[in-house]
Each structure stands twice: as structure tokens, then as C-alpha cells.
N, C-alpha and C. Protein backbone atom coordinates (compact mmCIF):
# COMPACT_ATOMS: atom_id res chain seq x y z
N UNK A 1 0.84 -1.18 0.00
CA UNK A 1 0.00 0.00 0.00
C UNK A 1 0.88 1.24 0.00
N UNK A 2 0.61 2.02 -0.70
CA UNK A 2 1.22 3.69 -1.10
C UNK A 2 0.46 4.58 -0.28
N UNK A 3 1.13 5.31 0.61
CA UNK A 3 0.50 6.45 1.53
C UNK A 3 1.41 8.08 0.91
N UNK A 4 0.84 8.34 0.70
CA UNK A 4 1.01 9.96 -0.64
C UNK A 4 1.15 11.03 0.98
N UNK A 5 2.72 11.76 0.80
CA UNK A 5 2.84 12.36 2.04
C UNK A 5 1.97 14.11 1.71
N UNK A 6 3.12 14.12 0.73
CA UNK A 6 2.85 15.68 0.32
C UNK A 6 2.95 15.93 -1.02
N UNK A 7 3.08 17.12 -1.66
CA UNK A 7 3.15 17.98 -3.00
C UNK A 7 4.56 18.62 -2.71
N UNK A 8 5.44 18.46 -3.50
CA UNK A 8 6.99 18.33 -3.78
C UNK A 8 7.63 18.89 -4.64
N UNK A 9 8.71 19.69 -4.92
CA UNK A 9 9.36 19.18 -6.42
C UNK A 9 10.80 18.32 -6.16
N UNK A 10 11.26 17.93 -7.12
CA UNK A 10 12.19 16.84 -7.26
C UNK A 10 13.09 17.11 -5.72
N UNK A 11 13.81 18.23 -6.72
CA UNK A 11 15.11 18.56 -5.88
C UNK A 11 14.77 19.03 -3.95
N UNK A 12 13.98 19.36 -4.03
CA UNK A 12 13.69 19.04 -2.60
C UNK A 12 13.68 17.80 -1.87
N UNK A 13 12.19 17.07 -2.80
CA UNK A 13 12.14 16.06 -2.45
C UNK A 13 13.87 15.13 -2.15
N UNK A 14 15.07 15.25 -3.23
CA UNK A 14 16.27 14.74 -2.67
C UNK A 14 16.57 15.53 -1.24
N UNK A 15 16.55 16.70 -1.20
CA UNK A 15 17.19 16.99 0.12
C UNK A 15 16.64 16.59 1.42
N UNK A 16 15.34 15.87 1.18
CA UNK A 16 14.99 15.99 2.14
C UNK A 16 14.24 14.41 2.71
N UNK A 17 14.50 13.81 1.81
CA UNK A 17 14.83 12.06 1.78
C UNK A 17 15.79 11.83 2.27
N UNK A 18 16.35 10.53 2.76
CA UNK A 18 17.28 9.42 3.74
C UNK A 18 17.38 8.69 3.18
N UNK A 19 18.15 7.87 2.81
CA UNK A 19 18.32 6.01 2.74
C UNK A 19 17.62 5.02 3.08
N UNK A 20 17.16 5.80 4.46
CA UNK A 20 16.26 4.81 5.28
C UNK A 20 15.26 4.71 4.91
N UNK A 21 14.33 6.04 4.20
CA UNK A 21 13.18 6.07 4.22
C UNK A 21 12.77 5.08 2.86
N UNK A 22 11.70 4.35 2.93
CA UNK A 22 10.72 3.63 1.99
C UNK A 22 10.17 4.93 1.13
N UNK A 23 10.63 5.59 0.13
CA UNK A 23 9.65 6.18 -0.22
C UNK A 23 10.23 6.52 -1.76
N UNK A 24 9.04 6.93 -3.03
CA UNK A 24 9.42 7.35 -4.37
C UNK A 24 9.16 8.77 -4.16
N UNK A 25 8.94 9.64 -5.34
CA UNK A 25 8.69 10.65 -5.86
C UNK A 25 7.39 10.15 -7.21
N UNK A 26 6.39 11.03 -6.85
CA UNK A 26 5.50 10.07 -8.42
C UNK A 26 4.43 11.78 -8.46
N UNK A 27 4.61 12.36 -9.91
CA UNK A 27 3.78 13.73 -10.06
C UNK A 27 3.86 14.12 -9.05
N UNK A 28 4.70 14.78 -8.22
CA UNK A 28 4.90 15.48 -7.38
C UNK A 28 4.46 15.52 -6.09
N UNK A 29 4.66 14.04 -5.34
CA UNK A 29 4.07 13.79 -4.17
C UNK A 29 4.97 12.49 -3.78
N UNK A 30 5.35 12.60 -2.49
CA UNK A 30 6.02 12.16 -1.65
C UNK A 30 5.19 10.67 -1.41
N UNK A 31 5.89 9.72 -1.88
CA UNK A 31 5.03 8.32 -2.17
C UNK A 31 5.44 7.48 -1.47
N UNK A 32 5.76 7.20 0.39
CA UNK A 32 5.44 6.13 1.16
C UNK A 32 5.35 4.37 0.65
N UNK A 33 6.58 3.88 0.67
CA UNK A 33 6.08 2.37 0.08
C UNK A 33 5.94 1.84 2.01
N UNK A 34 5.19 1.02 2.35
CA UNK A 34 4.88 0.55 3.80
C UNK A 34 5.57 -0.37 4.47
N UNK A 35 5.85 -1.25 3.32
CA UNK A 35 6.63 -3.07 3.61
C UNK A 35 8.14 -2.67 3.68
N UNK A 36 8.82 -2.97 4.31
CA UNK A 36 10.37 -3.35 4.24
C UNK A 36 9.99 -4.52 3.01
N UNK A 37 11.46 -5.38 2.68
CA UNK A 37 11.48 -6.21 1.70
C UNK A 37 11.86 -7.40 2.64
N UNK A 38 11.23 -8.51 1.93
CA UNK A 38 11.38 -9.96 3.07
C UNK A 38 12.96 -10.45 2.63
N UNK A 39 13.72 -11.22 3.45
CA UNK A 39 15.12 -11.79 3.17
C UNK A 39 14.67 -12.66 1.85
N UNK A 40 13.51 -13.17 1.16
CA UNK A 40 13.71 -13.91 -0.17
C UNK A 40 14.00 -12.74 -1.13
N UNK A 41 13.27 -11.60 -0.77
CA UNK A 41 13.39 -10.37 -1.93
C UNK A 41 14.88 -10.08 -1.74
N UNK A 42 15.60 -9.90 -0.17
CA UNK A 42 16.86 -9.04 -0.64
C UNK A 42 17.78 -9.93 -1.15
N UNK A 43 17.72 -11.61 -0.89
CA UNK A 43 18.43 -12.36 -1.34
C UNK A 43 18.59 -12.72 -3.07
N UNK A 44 17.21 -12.55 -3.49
CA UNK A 44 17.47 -12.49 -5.18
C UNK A 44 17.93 -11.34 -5.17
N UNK A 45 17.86 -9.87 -5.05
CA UNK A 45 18.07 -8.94 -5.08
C UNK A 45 19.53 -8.75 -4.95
N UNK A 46 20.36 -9.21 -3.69
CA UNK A 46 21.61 -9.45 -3.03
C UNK A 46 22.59 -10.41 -4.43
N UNK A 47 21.78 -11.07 -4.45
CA UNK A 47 22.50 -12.46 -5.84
C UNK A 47 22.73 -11.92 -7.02
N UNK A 48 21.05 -10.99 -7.50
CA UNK A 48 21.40 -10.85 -8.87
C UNK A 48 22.45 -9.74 -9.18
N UNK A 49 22.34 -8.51 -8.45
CA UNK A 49 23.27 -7.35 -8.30
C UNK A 49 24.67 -7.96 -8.43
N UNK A 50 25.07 -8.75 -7.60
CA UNK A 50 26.17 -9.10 -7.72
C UNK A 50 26.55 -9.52 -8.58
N UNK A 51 26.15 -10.57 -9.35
CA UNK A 51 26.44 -11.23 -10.21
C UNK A 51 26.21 -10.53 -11.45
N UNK A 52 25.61 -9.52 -12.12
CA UNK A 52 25.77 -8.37 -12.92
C UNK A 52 26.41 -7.51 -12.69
N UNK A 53 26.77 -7.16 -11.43
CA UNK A 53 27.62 -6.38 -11.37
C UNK A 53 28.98 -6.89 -11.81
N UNK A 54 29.30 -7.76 -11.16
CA UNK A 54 30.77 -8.27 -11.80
C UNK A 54 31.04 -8.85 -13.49
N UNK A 55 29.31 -9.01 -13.69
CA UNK A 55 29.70 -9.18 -15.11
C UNK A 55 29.82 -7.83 -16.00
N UNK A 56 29.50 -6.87 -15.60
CA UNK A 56 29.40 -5.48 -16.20
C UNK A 56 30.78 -4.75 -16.20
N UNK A 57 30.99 -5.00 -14.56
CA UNK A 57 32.42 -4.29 -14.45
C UNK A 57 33.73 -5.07 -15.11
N UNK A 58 33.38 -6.36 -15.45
CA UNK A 58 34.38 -7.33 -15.91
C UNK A 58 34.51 -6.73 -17.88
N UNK A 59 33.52 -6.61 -17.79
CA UNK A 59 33.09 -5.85 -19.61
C UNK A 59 33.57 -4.34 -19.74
N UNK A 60 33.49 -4.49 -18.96
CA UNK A 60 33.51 -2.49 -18.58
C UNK A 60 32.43 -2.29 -19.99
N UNK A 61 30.81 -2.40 -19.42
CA UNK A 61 29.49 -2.23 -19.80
C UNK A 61 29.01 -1.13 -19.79
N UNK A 62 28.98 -0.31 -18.05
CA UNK A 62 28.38 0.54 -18.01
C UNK A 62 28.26 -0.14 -15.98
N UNK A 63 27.26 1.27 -15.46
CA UNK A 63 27.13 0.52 -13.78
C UNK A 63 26.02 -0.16 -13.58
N UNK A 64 25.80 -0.82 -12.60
CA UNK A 64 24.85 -1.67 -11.68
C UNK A 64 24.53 -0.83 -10.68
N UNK A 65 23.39 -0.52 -10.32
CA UNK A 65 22.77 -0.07 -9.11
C UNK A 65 21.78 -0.38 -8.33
N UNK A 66 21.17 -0.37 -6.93
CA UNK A 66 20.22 -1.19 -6.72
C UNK A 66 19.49 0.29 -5.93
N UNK A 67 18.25 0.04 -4.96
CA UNK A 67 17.53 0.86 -4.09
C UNK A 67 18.67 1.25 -3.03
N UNK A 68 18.30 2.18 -2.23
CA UNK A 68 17.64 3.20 -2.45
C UNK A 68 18.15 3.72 -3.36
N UNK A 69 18.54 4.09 -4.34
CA UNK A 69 18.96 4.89 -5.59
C UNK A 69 17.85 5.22 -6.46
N UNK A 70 17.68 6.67 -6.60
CA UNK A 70 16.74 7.42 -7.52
C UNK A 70 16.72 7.13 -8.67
N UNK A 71 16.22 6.84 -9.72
CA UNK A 71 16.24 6.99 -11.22
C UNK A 71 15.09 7.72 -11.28
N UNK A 72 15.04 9.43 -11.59
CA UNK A 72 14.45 10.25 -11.85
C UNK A 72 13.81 10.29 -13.44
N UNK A 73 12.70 10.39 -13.61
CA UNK A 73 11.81 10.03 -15.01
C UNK A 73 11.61 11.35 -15.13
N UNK A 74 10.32 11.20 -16.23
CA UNK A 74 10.06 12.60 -16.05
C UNK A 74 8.88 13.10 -15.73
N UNK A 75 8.24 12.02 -15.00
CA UNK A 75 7.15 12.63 -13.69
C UNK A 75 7.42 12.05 -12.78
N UNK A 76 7.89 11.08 -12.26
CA UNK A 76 8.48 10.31 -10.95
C UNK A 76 9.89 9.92 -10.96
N UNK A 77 10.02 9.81 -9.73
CA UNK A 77 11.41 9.33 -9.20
C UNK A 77 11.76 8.56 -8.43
N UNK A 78 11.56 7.22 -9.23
CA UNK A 78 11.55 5.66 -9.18
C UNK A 78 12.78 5.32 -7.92
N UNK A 79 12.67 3.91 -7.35
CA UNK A 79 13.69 3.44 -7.16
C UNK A 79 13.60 1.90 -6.94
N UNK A 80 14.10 1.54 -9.08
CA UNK A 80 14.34 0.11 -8.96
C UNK A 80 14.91 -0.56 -8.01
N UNK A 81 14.24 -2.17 -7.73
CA UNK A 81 15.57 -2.81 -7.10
C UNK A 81 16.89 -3.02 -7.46
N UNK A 82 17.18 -2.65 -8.91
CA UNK A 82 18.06 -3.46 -9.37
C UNK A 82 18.21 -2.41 -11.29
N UNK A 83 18.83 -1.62 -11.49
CA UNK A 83 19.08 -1.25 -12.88
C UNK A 83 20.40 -1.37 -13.26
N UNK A 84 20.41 -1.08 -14.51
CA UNK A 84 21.80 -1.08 -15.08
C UNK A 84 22.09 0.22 -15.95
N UNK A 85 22.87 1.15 -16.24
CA UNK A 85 23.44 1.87 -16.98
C UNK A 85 24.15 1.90 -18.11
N UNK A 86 24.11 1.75 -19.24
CA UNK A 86 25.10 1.42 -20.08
C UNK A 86 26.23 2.60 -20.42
N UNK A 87 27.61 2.41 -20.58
CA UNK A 87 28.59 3.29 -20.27
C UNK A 87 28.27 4.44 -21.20
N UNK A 88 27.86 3.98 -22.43
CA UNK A 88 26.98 6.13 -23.32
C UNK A 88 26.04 6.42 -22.72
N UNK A 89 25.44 6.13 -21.30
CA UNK A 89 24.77 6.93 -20.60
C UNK A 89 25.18 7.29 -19.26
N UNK A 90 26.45 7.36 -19.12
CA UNK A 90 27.30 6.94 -17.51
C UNK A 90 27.33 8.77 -17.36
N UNK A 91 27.09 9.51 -18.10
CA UNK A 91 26.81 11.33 -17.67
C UNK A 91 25.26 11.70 -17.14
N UNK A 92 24.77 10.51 -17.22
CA UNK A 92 22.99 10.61 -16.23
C UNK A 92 23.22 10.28 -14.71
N UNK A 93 24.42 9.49 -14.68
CA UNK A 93 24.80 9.45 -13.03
C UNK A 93 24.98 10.89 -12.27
N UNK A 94 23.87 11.13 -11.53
CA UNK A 94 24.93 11.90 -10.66
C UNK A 94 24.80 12.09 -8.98
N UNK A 95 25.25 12.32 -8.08
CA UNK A 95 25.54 11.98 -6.83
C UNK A 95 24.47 11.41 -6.21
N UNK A 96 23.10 11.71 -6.61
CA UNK A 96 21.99 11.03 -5.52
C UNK A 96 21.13 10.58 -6.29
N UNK A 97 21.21 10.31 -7.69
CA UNK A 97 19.95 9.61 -8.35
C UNK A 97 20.71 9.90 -9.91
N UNK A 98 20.06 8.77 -10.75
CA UNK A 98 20.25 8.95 -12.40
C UNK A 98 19.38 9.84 -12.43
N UNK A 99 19.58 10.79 -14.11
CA UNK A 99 18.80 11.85 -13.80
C UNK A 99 18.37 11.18 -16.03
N UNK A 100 16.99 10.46 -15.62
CA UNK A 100 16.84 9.63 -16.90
C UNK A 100 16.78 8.34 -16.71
N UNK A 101 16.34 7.88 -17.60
CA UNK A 101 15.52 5.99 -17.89
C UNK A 101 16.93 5.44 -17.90
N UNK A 102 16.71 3.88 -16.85
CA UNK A 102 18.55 2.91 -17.09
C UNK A 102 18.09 2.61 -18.05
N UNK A 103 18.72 1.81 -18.68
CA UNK A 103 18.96 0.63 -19.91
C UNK A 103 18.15 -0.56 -19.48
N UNK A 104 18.43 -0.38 -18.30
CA UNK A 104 17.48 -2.01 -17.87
C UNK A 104 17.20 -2.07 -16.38
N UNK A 105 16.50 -2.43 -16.59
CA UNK A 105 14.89 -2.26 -15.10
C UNK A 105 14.83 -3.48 -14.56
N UNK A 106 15.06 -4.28 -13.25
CA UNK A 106 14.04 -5.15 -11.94
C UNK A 106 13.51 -4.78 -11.07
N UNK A 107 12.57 -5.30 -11.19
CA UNK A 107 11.66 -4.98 -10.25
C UNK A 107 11.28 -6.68 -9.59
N UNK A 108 11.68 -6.62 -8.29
CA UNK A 108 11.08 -7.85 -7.19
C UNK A 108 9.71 -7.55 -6.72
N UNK A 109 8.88 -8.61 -7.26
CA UNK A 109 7.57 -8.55 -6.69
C UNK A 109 7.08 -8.60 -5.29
N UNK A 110 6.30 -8.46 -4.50
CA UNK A 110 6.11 -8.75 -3.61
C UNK A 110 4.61 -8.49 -3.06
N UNK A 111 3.77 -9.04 -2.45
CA UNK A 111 2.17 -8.84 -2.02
C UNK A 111 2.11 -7.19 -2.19
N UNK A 112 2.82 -6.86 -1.57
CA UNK A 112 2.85 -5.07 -1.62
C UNK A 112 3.06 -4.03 -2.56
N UNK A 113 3.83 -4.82 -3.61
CA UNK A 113 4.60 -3.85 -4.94
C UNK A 113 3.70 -4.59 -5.85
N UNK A 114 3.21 -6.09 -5.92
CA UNK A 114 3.17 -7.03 -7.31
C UNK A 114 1.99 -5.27 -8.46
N UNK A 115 1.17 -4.63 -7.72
CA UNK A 115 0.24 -4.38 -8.40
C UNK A 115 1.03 -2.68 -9.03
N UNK A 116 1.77 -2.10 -8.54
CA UNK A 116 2.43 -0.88 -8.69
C UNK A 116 3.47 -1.44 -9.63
N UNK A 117 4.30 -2.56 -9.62
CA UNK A 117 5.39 -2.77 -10.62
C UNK A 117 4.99 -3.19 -11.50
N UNK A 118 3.41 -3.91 -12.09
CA UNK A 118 2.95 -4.24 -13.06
C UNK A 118 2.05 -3.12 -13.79
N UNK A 119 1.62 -2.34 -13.10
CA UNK A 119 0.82 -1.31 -13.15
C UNK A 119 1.38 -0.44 -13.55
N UNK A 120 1.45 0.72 -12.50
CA UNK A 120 1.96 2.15 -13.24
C UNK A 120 3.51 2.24 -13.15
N UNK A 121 4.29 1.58 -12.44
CA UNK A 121 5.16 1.44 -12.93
C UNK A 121 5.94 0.86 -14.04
N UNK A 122 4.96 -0.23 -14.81
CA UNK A 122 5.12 -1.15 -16.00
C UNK A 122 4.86 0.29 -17.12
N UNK A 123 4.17 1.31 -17.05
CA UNK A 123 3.43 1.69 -17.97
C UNK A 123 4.87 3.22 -17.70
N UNK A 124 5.16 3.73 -16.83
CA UNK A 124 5.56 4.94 -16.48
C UNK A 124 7.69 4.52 -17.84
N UNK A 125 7.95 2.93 -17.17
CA UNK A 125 9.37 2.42 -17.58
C UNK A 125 9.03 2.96 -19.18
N UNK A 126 7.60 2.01 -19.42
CA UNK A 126 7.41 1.94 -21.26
C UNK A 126 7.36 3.17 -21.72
N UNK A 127 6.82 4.04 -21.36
CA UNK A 127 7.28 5.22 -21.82
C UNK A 127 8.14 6.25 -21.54
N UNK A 128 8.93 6.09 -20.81
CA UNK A 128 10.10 6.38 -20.70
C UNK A 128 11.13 5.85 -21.26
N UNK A 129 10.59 4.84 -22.14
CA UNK A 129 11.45 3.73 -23.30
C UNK A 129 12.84 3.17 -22.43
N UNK A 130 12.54 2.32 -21.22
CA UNK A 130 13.27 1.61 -20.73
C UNK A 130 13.54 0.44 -21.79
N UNK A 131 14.57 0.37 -22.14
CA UNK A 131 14.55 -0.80 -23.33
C UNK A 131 14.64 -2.34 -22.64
N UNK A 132 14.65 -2.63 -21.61
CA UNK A 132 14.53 -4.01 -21.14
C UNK A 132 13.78 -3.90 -19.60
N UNK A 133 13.37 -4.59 -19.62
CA UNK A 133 12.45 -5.11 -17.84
C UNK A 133 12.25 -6.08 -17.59
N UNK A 134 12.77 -6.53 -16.30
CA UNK A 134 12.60 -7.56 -15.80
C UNK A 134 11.46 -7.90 -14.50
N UNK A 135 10.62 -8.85 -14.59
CA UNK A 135 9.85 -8.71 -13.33
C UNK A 135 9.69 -10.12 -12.70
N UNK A 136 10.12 -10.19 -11.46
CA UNK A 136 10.66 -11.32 -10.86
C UNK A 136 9.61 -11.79 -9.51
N UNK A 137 8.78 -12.39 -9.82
CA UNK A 137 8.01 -12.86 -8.94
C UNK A 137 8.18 -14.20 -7.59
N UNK A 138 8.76 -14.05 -6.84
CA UNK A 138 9.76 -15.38 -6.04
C UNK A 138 8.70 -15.92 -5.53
N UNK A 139 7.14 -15.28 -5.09
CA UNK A 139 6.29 -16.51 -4.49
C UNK A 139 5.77 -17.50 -5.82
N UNK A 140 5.49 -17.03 -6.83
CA UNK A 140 5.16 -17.92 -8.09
C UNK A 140 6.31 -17.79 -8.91
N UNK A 141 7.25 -17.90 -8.36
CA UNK A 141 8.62 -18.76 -8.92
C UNK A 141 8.31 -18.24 -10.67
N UNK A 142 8.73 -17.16 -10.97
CA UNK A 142 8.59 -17.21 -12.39
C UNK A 142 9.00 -15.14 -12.21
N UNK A 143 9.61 -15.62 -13.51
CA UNK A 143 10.31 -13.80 -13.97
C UNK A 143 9.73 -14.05 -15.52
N UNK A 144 9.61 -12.51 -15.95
CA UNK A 144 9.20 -12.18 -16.90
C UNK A 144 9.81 -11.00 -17.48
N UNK A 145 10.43 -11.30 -18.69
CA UNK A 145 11.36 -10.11 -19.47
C UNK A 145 10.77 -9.65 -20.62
N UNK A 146 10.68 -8.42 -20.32
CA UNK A 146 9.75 -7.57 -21.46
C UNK A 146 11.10 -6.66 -22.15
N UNK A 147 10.86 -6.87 -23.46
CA UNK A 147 11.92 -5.53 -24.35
C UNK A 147 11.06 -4.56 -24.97
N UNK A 148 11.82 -3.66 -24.80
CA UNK A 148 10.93 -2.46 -25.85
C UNK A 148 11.08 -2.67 -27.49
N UNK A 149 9.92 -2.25 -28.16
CA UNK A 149 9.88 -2.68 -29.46
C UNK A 149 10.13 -1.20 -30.20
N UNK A 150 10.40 -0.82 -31.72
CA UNK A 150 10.66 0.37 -32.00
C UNK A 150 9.95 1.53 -32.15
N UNK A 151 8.79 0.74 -31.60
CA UNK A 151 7.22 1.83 -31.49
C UNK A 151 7.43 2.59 -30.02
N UNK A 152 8.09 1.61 -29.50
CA UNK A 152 8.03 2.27 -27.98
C UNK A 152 6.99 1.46 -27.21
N UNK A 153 6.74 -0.25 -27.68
CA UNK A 153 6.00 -0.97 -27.06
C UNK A 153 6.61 -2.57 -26.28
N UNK A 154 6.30 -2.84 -24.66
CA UNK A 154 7.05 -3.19 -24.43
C UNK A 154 6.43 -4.72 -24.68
N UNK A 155 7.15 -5.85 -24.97
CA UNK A 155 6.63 -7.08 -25.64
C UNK A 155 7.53 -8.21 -24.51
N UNK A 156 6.45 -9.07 -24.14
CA UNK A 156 6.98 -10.33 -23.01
C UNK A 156 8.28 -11.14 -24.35
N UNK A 157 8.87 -11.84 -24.22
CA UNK A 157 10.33 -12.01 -25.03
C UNK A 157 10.49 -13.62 -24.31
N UNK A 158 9.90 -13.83 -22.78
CA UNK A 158 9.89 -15.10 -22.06
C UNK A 158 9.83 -14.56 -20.89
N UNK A 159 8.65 -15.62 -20.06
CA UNK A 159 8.55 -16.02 -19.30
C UNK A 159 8.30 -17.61 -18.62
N UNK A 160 9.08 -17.73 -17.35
CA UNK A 160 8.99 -18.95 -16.66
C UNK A 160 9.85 -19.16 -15.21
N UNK A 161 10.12 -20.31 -15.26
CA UNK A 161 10.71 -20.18 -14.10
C UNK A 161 12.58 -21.09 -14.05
N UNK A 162 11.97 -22.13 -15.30
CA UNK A 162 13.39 -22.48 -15.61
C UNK A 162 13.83 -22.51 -17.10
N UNK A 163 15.07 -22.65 -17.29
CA UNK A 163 15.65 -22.10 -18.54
C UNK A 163 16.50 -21.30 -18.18
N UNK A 164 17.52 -20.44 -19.95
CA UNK A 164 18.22 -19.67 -19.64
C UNK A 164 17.85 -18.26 -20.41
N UNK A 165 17.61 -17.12 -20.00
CA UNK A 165 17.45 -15.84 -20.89
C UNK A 165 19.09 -15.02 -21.32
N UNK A 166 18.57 -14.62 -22.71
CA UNK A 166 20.34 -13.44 -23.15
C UNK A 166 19.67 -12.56 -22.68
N UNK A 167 19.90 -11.37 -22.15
CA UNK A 167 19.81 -9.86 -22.12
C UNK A 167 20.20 -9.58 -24.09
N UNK A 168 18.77 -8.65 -23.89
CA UNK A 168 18.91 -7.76 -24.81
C UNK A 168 19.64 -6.92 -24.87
N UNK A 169 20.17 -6.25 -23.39
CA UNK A 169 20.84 -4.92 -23.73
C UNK A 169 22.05 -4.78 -23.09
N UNK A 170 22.05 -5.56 -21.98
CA UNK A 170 23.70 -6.19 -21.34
C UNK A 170 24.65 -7.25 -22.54
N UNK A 171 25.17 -6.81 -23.60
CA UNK A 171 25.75 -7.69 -24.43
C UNK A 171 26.51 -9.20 -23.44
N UNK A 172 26.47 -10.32 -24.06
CA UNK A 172 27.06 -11.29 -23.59
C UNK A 172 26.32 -11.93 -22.06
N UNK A 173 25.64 -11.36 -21.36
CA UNK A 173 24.90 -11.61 -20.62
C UNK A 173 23.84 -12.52 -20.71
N UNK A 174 23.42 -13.72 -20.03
CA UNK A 174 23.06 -14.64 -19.44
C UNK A 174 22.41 -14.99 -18.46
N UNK A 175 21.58 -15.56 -17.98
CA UNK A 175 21.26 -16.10 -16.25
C UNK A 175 20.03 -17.44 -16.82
N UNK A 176 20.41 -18.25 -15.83
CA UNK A 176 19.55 -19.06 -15.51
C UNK A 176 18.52 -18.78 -14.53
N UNK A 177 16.97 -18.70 -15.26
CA UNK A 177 15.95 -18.21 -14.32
C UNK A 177 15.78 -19.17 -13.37
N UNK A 178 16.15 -20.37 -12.94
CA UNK A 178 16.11 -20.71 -11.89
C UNK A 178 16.89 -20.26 -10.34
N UNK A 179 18.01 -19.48 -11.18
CA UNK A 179 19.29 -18.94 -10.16
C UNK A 179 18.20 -18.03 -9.22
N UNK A 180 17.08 -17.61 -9.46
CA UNK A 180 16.17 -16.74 -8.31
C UNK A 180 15.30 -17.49 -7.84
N UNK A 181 15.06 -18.96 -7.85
CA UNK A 181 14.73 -19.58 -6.60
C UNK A 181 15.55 -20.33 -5.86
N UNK A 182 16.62 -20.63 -7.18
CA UNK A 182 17.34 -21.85 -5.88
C UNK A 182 18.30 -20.69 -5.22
N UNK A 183 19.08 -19.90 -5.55
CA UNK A 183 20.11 -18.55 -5.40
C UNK A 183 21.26 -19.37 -5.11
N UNK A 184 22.02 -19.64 -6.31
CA UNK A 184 23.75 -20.64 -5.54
C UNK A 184 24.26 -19.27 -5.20
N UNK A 185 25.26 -19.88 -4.95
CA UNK A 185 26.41 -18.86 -4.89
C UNK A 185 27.08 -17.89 -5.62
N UNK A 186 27.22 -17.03 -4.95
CA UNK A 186 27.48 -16.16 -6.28
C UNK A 186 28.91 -16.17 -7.47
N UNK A 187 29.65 -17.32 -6.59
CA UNK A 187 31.02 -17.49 -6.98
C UNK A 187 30.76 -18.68 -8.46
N UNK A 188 29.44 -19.76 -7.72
CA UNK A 188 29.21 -20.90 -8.88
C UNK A 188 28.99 -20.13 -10.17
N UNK A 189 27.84 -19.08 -9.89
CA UNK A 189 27.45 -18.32 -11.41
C UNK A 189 27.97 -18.06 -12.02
N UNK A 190 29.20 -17.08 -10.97
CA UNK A 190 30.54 -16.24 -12.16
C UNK A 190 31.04 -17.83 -12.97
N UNK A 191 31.28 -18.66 -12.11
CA UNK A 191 32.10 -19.60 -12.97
C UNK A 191 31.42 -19.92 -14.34
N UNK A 192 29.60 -20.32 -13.91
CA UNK A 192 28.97 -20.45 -15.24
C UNK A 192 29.44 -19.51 -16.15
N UNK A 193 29.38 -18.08 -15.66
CA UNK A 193 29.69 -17.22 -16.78
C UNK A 193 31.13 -17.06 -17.56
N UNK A 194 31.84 -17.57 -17.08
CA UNK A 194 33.26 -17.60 -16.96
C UNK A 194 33.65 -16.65 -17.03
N UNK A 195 33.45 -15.94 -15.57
CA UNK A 195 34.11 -15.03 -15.29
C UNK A 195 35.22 -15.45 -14.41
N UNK A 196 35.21 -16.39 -13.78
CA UNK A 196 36.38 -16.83 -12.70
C UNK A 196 36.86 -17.88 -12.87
């Protein structure tokens, strides 16, 4: 559930946000998320970061970032679990939030988010032409990767729960959708990937 504090603009709204706090920016109102995230969410969350991250920084791709971190749109000011940057957009970084759409979007479901990350946040990414999204559901064991098409429409590409997906927009990139229920280690993956 979303509890709407106040009427905002951006740059306030940064000064006057924490780390701590649960909360977005959405049309100009201070947006309250209620739930902390359960240890299954931070643990896919914890796994997948890592394991993109080292495959990104191993490429020298572009960065990995997770929450609390802003990605500022251009009516809200999101904060994926989990985006990526690609390095011709590494001048949208800047000290407290991207300022612009990542390259690529997760979002961890949860009783509390499932209807906001499919919803207006599914609809806010697509037009903001997020070119990849991921949406990772851990109680029904199943993720779903949507790419943007050249209309600016975003199209399911696969969903399930086992198998392996390429990233569209992380070149050379990989994962086995099972790696977010069973979660090995993060050392086994790199090896899948041969990174180590």
C-alpha cells in the first residue's frame, strides 16, 4: 500500500529524503512504500546485483545499481531494485539519483509492490522507453522479461521459471531463471559465466 505524504518538487524532495526512508517521488508527491522487503526479496536482489555487477564491471558495460537509488523520469522518481546503466549513458549518473531511464529495469515482486510494478510502474518504464524489464516474482517462482519494441511498445520475449534468458541490452549476458529460486552462490554463477 502507497500512503502519498505531500506535494513536492524533485530537488527538494532529494534533500529531504534518507536512505532509510521507503519512499518514491510520483507527479509530485512524496510516495510512502509501507513493507520493508522480506530476506527472499533481498536475497534475489543481493545475488542478482552481484552477479551483474561483476559481469558489467568485468566488460567495462556501463554501472549496476540497486535501491535506495533514484532513477528520476520525467514525472516520478523511481527506485528500482536493481538497474543497469550502459557506459553512453554513464553522464545521467549523478551523486543522488540517475537523472533519466537505465537501460534495464528489476523490479522484485512482492504482495505489496506485485500491483504498482505491473501497473503504473510497468506503464511509467514503457514510456520512458526503458529498453529491457525484468519482473521477478519469487512466491510464483517465475520472472518475466519484457523488451521495448521500435514503437516504444514493451513485448513479453519469455517467461517462466526455468531455462536460460540473453539480455537484450547487457551484451554477452546470461542467467539461468532458476538462479532466483534456488540462489547458488554467487562465486558458482561467475564460474557459469566464466568469469572466474
Amino acid at each position: 500500500m502507497d500512503v502519498h505524504v505531500s506535494t513536492i518538487n524533485y530537488q527538494d524532495f532529494l534533500e529531504w529524503t534518507t536512505e532509510d526512508k521507503l519512499v518514491e517521488w510520483v507527479d509530485g508527491e512524496v510516495v510512502m512504500t509501507t513493507s520493508p522487503a522480506s530476506f527472499r526479496h533481498q536475497n534475489i536482489r543481493g545475488f542478482l546485483e552481484s552477479v551483474l555487477r561483476v559481469f558489467v564491471e568485468t566488460h567495462n558495460l556501463g554501472i549496476v545499481c540497486s535501491a535506495p537509488f533514484q532513477m528520476k523520469l520525467a514525472r516520478s522518481g523511481r527506485e528500482p531494485d536493481i538497474f543497469f546503466v550502459a557506459s553512453t549513458n554513464r553522464a545521467r549518473m549523478k551523486p543522488t539519483y540517475l537523472d533519466g531511464p537505465a537501460d534495464m529495469v528489476i523490479e522484485i515482486l512482492s504482495s505489496e509492490s506485485a500491483g504498482r510494478d505491473r501497473g503504473r510502474k510497468f506503464v511509467e518504464y514503457e514510456r520512458s522507453r526503458i529498453p529491457e524489464y525484468w519482473l521477478i516474482d519469487p512466491l510464483c517462482q517465475q520472472v518475466e522479461f519484457y523488451v521495448l519494441d521500435h514503437y516504444g511498445i514493451y513485448h513479453l520475449v519469455l517467461t517462466g521459471n526455468r531455462g536460460i534468458y540473453h539480455s537484450h541490452i547487457i551484451p554477452g549476458f546470461w542467467m539461468r531463471l532458476e538462479w532466483c529460486w534456488e540462489t547458488p552462490t554467487v562465486l558458482s554463477a561467475l564460474r557459469e559465466l566464466e568469469l572466474v
